[in-house]
C-alpha atoms as a PDB file:
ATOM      1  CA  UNK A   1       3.545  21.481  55.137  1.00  0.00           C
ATOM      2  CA  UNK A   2       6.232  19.609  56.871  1.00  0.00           C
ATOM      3  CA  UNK A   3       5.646  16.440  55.035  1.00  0.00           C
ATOM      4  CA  UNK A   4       8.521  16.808  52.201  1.00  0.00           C
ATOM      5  CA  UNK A   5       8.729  13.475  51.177  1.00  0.00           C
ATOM      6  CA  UNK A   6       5.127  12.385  50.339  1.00  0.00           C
ATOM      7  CA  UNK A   7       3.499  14.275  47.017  1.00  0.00           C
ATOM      8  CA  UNK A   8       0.621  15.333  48.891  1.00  0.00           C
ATOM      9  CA  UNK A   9       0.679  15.961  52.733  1.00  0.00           C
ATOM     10  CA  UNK A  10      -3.577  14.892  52.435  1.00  0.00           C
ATOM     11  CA  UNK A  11      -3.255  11.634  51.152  1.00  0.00           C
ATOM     12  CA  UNK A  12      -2.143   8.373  53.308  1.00  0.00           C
ATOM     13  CA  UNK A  13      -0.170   6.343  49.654  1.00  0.00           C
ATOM     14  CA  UNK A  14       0.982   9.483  48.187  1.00  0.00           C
ATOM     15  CA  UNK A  15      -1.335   9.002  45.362  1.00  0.00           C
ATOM     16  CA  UNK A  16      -3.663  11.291  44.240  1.00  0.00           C
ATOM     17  CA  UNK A  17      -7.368  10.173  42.398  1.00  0.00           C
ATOM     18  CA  UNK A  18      -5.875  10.389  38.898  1.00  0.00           C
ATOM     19  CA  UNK A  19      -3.016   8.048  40.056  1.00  0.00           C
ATOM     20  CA  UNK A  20      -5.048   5.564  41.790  1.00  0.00           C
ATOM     21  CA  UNK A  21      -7.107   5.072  39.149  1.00  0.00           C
ATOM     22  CA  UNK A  22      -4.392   5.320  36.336  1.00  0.00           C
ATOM     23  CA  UNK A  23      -2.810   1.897  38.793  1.00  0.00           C
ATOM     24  CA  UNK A  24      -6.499   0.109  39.150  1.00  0.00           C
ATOM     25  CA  UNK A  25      -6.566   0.504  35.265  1.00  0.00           C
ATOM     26  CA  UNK A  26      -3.552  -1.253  34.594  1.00  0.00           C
ATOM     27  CA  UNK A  27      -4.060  -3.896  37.047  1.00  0.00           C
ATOM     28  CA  UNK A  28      -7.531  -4.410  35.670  1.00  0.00           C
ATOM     29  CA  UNK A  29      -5.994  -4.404  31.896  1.00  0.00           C
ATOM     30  CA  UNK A  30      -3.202  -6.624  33.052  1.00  0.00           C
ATOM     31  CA  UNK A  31      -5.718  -9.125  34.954  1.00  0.00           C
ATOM     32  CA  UNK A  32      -7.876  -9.112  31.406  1.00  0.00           C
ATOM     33  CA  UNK A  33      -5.230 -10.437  29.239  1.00  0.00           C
ATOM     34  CA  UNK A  34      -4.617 -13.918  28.510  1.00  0.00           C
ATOM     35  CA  UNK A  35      -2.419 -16.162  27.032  1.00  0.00           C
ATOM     36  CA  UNK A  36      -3.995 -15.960  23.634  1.00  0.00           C
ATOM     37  CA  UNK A  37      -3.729 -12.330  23.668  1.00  0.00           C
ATOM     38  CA  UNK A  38      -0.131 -12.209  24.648  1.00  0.00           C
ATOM     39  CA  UNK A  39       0.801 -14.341  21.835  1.00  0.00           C
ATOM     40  CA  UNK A  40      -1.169 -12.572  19.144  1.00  0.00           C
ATOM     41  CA  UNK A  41       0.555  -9.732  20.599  1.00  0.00           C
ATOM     42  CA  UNK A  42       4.202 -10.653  20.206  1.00  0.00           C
ATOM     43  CA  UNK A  43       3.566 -12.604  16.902  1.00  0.00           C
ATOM     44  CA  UNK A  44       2.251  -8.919  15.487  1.00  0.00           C
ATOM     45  CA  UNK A  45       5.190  -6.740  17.339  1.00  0.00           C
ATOM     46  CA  UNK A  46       7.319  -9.370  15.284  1.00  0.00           C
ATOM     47  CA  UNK A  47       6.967  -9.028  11.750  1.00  0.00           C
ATOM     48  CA  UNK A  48       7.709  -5.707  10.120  1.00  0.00           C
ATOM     49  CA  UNK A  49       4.600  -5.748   8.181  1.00  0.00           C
ATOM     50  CA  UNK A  50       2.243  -5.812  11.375  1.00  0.00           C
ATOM     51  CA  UNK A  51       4.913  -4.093  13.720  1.00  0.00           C
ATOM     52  CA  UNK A  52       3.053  -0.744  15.287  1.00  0.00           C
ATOM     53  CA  UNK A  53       5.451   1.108  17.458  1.00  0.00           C
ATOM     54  CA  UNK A  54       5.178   3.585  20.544  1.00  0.00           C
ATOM     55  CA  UNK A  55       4.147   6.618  18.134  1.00  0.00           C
ATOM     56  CA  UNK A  56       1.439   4.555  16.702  1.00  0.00           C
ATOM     57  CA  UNK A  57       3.245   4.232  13.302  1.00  0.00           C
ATOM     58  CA  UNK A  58       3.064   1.286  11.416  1.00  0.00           C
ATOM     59  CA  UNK A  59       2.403   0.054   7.813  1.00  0.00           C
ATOM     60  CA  UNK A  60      -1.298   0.844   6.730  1.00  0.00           C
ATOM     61  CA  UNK A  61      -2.641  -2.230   4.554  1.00  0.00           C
ATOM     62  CA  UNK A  62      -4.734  -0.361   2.775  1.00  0.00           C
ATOM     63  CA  UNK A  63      -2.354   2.349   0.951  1.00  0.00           C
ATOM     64  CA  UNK A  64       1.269   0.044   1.987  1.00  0.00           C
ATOM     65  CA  UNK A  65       2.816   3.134   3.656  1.00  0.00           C
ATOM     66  CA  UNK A  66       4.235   3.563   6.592  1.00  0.00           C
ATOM     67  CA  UNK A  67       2.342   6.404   8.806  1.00  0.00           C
ATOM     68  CA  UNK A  68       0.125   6.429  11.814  1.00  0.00           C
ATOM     69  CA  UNK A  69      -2.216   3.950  12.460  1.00  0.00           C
ATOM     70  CA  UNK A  70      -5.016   2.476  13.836  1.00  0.00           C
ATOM     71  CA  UNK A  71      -5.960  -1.131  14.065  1.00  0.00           C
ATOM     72  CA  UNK A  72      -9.594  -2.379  12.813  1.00  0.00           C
ATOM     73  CA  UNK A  73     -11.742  -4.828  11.909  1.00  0.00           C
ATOM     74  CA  UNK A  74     -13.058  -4.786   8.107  1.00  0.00           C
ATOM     75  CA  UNK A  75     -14.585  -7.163   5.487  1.00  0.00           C
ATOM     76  CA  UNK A  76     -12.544  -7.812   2.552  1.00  0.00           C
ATOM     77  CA  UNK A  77     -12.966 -10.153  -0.519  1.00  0.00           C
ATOM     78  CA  UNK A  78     -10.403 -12.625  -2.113  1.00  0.00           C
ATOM     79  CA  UNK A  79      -9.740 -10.675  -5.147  1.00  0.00           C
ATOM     80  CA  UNK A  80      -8.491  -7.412  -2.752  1.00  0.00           C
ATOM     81  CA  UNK A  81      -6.459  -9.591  -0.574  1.00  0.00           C
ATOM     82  CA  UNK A  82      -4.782 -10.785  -3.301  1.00  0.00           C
ATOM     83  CA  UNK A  83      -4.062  -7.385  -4.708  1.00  0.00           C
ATOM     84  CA  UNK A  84      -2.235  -6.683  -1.038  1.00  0.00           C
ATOM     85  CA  UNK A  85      -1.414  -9.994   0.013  1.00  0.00           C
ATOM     86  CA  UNK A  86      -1.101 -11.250   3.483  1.00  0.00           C
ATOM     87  CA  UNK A  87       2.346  -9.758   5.006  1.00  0.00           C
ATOM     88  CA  UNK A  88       0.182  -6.809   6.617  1.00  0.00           C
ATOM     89  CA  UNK A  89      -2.807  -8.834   7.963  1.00  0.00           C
ATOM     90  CA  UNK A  90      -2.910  -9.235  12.063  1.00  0.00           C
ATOM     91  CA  UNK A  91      -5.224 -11.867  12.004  1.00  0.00           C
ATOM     92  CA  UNK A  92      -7.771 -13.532   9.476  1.00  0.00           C
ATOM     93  CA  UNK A  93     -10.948 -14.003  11.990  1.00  0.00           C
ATOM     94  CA  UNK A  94     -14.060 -15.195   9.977  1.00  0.00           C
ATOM     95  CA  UNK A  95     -15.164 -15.904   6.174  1.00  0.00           C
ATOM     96  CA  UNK A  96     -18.717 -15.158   5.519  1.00  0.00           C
ATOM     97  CA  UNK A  97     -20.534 -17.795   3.610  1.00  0.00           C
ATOM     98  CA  UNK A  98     -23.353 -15.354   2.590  1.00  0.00           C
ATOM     99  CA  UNK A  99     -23.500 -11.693   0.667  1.00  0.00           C
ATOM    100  CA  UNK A 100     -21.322  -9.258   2.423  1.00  0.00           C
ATOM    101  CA  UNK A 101     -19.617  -6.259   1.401  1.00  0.00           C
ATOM    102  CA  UNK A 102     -16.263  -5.469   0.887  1.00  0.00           C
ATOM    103  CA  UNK A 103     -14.764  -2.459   2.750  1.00  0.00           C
ATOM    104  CA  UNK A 104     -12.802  -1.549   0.152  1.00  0.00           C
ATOM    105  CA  UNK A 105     -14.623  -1.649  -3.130  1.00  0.00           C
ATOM    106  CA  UNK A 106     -18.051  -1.246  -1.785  1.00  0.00           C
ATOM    107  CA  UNK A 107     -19.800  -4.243  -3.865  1.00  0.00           C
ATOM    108  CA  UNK A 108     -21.493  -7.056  -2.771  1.00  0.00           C
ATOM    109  CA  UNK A 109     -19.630 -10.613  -2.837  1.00  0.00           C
ATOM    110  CA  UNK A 110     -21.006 -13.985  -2.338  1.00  0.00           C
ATOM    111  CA  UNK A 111     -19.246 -16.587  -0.125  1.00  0.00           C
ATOM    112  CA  UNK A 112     -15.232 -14.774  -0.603  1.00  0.00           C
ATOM    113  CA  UNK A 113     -15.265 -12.151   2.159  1.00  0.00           C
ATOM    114  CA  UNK A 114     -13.066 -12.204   5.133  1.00  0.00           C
ATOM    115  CA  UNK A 115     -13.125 -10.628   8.380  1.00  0.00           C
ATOM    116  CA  UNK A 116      -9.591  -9.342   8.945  1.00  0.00           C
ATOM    117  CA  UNK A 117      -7.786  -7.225  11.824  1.00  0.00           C
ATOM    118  CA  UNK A 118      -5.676  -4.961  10.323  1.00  0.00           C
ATOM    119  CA  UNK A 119      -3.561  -1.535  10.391  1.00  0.00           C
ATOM    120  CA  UNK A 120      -4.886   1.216   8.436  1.00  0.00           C
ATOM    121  CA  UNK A 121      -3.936   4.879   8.379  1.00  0.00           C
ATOM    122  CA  UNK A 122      -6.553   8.103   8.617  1.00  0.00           C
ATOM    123  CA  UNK A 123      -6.741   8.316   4.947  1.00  0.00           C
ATOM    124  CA  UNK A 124      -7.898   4.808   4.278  1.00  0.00           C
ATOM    125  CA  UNK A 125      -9.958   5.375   7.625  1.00  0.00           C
ATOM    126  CA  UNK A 126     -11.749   8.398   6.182  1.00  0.00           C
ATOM    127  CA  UNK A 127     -12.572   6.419   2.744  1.00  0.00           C
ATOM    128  CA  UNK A 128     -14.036   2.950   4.624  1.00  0.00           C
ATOM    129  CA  UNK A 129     -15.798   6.168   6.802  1.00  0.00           C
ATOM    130  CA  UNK A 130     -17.489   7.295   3.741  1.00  0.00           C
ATOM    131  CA  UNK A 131     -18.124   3.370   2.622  1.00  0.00           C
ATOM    132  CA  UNK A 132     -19.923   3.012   5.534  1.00  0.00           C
ATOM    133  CA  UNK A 133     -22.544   6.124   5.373  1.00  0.00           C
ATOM    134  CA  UNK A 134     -22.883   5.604   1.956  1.00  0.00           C
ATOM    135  CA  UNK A 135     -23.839   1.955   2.918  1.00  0.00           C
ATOM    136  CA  UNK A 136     -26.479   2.767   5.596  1.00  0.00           C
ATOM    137  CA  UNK A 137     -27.794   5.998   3.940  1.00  0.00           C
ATOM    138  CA  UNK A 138     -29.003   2.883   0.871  1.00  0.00           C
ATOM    139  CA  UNK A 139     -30.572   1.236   3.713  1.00  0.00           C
ATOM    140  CA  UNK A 140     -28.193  -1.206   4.738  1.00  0.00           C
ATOM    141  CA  UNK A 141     -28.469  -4.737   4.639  1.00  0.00           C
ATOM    142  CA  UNK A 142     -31.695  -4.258   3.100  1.00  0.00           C
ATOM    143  CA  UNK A 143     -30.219  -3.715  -0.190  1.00  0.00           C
ATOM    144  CA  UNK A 144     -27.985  -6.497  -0.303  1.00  0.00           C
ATOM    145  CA  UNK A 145     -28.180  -9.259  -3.311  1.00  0.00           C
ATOM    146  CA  UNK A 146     -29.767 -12.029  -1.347  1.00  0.00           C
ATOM    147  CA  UNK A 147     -32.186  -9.701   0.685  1.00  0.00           C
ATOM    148  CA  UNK A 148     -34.022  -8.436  -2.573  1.00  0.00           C
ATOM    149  CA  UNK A 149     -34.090 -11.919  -3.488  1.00  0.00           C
ATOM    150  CA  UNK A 150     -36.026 -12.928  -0.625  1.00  0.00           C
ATOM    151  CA  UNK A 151     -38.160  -9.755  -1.149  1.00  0.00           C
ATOM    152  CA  UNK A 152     -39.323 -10.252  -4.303  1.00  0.00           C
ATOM    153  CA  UNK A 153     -39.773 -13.989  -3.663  1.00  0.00           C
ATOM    154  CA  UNK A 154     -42.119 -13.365  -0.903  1.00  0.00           C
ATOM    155  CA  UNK A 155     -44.026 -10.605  -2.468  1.00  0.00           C
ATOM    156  CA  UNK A 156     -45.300 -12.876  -5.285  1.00  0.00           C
ATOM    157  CA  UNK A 157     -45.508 -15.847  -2.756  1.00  0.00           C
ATOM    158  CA  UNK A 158     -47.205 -14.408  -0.353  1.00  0.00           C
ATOM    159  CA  UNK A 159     -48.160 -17.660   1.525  1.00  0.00           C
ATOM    160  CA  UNK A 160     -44.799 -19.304   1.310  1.00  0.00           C
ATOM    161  CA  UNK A 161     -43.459 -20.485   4.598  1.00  0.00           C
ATOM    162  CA  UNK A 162     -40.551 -18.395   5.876  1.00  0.00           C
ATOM    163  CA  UNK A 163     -37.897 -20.832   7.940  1.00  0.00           C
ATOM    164  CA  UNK A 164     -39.750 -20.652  11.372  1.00  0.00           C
ATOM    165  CA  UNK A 165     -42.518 -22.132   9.569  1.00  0.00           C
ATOM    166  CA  UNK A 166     -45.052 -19.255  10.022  1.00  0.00           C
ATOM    167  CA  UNK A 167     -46.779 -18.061   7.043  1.00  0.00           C
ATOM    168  CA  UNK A 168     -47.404 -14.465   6.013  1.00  0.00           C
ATOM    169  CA  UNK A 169     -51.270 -14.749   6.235  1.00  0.00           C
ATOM    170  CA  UNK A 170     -51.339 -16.534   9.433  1.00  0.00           C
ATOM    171  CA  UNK A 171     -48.728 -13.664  11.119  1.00  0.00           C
ATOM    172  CA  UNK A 172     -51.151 -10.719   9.929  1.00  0.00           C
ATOM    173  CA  UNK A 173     -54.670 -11.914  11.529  1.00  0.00           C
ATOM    174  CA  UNK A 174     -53.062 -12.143  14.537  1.00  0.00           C
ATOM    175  CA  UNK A 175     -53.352  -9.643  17.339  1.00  0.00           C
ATOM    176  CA  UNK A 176     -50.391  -9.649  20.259  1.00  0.00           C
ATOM    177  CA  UNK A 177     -52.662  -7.302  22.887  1.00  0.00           C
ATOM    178  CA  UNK A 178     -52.756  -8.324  26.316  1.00  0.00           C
ATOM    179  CA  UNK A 179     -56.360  -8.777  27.474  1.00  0.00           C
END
């Protein structure tokens, strides 16, 4: 017990297991970060809209209040984003030329839905939450516009090609045993 000015008189650095692995962790974290990252970063810390400081409070895009938050990624259609605008959006990622649904209406939209990376506080969380079951208890993206389309297409055709070029009837007399 005469070793006073380590933490631990057992271990050779003077760090325990928690604190090694707390110091890999942030060299691993530090060695995953790039450029591109660091740039989004400090672009977001800089405007007010985006800004999320060491409390985790920051302005929700869904509601526009300030209160804790939590970054995401949801789809959104034109006509919401122009309700809210752009000021709190981190980062417009992707616009999906097919039926998607919006996150925060819950319909189906052709060809105007964004991916975005945004703040949004526990109350908007808990409604896109309830969005989401509502949308996979229906059955998912069986039920969107274009999928029925196909269905009922295909069950009055049924010897239409599909794109691979396989047709129903040839699909179902074949057997995929081994032997």
């Amino acid at each position: 017990m005469g070793d006073s000015g380590k933490r631990f008189g057992w271990t050779e650095d003077g760090l325990d297991a928690k604190d090694r692995i707390q110091k890999n962790d942030l060299k691993e974290r530090a060695g995953k970060e790039n450029q591109h990252t660091r740039n989004l970063r400090e672009r977001v810390q800089e405007d007010e809209h985006t800004k999320i400081n060491n409390y985790s409070e920051g302005y929700c895009y869904g509601c526009s209040k300030v209160d804790k938050v939590i970054s995401t990624l949801i789809y959104m259609c034109g006509e919401c984003m122009e309700k809210r605008g752009t000021e709190g959006l981190m980062c417009l990622l992707t616009k999906k030329h097919n039926y998607e649904l919006c996150d925060i209406h819950a319909g189906w939209e052709f060809d105007d839905v964004w991916q975005i990376n945004c703040s949004m506080c526990d109350s908007c969380m808990r409604r896109l939450h309830k969005v989401h079951n509502a949308y996979r208890a229906k059955g998912g993206r069986k039920n969107a516009p274009d999928e029925i389309m196909k269905r009922k297409y295909y069950a009055r055709n049924p010897g239409e090609e599909f794109g691979t070029g396989i047709t129903r009837d040839q699909t179902r007399d074949q057997s995929f045993r081994l032997g």
